[in-house]
N, C-alpha and C. Protein backbone atom coordinates (compact mmCIF):
# COMPACT_ATOMS: atom_id res chain seq x y z
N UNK A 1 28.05 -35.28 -15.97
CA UNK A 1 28.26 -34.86 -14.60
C UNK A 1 28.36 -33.34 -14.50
N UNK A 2 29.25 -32.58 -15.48
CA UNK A 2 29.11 -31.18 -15.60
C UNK A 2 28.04 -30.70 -15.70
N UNK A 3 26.87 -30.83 -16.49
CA UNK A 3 25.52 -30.51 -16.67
C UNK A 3 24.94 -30.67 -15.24
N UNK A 4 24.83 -31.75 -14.68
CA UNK A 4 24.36 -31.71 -13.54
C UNK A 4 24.78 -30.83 -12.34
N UNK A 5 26.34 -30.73 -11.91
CA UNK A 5 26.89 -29.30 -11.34
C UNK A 5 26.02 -27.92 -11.52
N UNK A 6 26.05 -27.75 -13.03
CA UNK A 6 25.37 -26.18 -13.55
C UNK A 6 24.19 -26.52 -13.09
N UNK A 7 23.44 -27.34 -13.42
CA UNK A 7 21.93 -27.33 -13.26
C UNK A 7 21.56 -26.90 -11.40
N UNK A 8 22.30 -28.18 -11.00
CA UNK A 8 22.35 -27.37 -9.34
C UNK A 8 23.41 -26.01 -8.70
N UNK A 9 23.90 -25.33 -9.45
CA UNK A 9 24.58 -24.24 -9.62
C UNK A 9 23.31 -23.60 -9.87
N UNK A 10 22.95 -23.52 -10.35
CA UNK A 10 22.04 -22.70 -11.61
C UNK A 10 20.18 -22.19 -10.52
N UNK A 11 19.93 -23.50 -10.25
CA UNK A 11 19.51 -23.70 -8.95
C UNK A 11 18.93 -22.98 -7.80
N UNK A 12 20.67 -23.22 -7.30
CA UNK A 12 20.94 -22.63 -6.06
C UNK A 12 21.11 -21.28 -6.78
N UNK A 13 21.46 -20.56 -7.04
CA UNK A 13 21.21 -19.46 -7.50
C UNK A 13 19.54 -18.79 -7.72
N UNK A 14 18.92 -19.30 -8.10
CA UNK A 14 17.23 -18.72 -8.75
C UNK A 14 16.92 -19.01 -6.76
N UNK A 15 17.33 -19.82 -6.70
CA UNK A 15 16.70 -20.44 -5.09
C UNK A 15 16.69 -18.59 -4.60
N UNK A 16 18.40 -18.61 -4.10
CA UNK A 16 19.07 -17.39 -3.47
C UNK A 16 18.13 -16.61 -3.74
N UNK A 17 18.43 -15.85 -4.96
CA UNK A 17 17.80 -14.94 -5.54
C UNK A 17 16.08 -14.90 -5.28
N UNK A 18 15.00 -15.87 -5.19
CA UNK A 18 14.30 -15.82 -4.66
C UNK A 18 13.72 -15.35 -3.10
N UNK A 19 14.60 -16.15 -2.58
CA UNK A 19 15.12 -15.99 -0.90
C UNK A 19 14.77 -14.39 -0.54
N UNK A 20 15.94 -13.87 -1.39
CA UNK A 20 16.41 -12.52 -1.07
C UNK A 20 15.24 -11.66 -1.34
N UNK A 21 14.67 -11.84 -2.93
CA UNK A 21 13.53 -10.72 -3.10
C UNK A 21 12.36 -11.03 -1.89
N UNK A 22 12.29 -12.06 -1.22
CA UNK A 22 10.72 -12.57 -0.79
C UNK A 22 11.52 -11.50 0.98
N UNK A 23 12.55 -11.91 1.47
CA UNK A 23 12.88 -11.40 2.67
C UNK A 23 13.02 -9.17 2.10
N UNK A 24 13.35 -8.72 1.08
CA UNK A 24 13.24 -7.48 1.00
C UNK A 24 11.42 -7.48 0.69
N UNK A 25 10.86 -7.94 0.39
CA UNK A 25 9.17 -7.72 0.46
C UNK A 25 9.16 -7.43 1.95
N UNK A 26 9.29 -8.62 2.49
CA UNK A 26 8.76 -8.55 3.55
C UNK A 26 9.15 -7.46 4.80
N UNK A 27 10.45 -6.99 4.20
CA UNK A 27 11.06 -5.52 4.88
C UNK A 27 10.37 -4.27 4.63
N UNK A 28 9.75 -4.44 2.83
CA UNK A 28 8.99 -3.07 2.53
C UNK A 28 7.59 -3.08 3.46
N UNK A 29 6.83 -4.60 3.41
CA UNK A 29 5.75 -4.24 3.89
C UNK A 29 6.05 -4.38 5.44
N UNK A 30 6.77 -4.52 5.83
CA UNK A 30 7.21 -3.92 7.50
C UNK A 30 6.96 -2.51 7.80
N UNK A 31 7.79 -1.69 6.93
CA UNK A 31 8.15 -0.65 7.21
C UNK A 31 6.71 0.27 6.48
N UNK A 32 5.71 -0.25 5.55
CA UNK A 32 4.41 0.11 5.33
C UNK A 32 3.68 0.56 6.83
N UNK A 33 3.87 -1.03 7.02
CA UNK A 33 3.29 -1.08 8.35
C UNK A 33 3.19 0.14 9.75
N UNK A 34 4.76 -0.09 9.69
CA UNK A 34 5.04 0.78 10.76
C UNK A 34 5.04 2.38 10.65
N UNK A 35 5.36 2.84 9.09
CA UNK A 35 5.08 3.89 8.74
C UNK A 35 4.37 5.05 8.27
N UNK A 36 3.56 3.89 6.61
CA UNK A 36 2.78 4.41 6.25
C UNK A 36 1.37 4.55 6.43
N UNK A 37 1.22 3.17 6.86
CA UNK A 37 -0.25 2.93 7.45
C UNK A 37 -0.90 3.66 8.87
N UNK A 38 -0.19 3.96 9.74
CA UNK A 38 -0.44 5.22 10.83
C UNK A 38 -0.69 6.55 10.06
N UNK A 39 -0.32 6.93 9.37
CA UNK A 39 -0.62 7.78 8.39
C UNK A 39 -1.88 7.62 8.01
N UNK A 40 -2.00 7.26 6.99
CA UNK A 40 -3.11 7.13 6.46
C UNK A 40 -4.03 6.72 7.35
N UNK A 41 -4.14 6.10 7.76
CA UNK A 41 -5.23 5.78 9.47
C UNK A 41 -5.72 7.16 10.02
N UNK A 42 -4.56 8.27 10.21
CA UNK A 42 -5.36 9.27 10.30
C UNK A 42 -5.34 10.18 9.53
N UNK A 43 -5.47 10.09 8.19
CA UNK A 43 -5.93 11.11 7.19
C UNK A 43 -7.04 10.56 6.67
N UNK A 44 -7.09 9.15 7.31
CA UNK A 44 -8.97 8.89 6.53
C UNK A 44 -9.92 9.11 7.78
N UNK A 45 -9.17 9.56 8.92
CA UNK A 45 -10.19 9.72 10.19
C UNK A 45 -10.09 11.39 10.04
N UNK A 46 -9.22 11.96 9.45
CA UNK A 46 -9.41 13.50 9.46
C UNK A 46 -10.59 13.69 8.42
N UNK A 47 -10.70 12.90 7.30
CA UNK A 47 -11.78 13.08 6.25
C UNK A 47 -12.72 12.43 6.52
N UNK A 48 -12.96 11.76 7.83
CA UNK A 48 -14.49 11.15 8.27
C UNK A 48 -14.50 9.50 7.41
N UNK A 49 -13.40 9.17 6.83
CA UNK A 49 -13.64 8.02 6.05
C UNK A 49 -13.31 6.94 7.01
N UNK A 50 -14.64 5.69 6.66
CA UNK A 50 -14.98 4.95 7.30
C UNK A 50 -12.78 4.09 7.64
N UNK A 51 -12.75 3.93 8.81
CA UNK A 51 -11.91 2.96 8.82
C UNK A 51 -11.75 1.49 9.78
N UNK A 52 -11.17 0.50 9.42
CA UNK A 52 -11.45 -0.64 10.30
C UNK A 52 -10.76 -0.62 11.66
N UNK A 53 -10.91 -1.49 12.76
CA UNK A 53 -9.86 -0.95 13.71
C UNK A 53 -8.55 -2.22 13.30
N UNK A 54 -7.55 -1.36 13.99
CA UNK A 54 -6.42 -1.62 13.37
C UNK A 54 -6.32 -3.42 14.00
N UNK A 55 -6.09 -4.20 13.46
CA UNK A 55 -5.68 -5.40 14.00
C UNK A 55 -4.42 -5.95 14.14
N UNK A 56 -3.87 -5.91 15.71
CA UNK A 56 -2.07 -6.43 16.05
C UNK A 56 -1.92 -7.84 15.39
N UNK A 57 -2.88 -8.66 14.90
CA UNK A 57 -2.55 -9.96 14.61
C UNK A 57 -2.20 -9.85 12.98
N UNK A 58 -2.65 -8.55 12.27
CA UNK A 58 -2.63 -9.29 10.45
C UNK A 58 -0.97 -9.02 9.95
N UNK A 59 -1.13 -9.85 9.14
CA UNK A 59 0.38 -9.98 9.09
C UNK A 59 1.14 -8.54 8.02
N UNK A 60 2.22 -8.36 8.50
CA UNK A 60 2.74 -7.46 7.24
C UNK A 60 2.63 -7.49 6.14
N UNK A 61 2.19 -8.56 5.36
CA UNK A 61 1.24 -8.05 3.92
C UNK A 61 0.22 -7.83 3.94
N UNK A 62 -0.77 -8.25 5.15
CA UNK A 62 -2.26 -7.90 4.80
C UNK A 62 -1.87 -6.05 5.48
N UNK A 63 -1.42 -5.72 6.58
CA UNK A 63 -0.70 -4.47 6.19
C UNK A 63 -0.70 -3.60 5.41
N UNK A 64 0.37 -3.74 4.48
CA UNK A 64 0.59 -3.36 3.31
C UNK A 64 -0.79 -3.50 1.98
N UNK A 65 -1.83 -3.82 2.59
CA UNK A 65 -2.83 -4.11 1.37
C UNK A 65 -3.74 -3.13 1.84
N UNK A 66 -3.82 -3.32 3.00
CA UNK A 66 -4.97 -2.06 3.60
C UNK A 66 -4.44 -0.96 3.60
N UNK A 67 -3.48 -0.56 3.77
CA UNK A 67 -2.67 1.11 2.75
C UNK A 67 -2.72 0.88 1.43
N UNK A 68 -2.70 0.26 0.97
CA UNK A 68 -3.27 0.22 -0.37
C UNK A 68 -4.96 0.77 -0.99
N UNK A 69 -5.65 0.23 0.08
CA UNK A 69 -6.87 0.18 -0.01
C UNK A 69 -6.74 1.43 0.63
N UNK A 70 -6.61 1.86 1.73
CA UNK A 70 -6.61 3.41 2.05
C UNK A 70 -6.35 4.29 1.17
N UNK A 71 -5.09 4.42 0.65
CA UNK A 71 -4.64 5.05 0.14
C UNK A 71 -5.74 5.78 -1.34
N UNK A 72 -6.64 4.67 -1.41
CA UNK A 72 -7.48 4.68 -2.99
C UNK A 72 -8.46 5.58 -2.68
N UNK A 73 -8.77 4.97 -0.89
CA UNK A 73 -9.89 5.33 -0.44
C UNK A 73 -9.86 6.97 -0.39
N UNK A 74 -8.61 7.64 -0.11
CA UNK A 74 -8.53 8.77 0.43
C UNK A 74 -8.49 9.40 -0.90
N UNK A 75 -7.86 8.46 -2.12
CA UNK A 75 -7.60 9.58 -3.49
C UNK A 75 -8.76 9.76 -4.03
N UNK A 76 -10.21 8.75 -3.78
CA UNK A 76 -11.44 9.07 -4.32
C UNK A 76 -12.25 10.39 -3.89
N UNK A 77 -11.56 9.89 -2.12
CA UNK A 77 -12.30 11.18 -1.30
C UNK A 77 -11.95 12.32 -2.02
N UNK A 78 -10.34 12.66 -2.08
CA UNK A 78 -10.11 14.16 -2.44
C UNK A 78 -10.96 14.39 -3.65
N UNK A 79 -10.47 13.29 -4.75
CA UNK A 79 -11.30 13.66 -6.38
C UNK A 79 -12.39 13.93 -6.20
N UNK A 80 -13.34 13.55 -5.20
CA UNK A 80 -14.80 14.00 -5.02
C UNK A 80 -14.74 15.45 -4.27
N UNK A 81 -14.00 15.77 -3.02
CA UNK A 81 -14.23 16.98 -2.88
C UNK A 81 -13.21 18.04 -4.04
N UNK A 82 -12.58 17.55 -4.71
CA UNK A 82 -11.82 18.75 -5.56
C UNK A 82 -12.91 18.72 -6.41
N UNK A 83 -13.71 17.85 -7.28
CA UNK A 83 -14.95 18.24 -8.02
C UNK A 83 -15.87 19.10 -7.49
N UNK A 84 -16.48 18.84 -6.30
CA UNK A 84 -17.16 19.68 -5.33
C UNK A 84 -17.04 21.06 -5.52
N UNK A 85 -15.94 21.29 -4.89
CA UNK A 85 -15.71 22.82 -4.83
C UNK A 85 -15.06 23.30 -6.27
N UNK A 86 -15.00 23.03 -7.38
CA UNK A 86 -14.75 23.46 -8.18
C UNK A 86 -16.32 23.45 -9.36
N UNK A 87 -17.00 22.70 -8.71
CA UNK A 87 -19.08 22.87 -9.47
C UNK A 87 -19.17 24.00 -8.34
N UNK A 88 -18.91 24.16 -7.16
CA UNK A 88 -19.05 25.45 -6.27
C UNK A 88 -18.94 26.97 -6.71
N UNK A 89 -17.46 26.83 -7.43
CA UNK A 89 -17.13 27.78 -8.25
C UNK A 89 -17.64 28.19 -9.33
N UNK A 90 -18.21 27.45 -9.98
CA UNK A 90 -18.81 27.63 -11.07
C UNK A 90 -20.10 28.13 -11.49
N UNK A 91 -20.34 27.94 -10.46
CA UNK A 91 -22.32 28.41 -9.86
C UNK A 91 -22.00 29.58 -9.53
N UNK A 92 -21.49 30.67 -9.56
CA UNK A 92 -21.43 31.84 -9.27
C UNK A 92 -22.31 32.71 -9.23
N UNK A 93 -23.09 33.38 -8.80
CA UNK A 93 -24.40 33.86 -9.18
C UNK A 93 -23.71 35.61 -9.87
N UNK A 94 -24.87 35.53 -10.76
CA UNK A 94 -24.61 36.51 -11.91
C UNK A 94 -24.25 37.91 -11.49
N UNK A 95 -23.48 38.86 -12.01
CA UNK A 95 -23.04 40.22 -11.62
C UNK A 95 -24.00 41.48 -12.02
């Protein structure tokens, strides 16, 4: 009978603890949402990079995935123009 107590002790606990991490996800990618992703929305429209229009229906993780995907989108952009202007530099024409 003790074994059985712990086991549903034991349980309810992993349960909780599940509970809790899945409801703080869903707070980070809230606050993605509301924060970071306006952001980036317009730093890939300041760099001309293609973006989708925003949709009120996707849920706060799909959210949080498309700042993700932005976010890559915009670090390729820069790495391509910081290469750019640094083969720019380099072409210097002779003195």
């Amino acid at each position: 009978m003790m074994l059985i107590l712990l086991a549903i002790g034991a349980f309810a606990a992993l349960a909780g603890a599940f509970l809790a991490g899945r409801a703080q996800a869903g707070a980070i990618a809230r606050q993605i949402r509301v924060h970071v992703l306006p952001y980036l929305r317009r730093r890939a429209a300041e760099a001309h990079l293609e973006v989708r229009p925003e949709d009120p229906r996707a849920s706060a993780t799909d959210a949080a995935g498309e700042a993700c995907q932005l976010a890559e989108k915009l670090t390729e952009h820069e790495r391509h123009e910081m290469a750019l202007s640094s083969t720019v530099q380099m072409q210097r024409p002779p003195q």
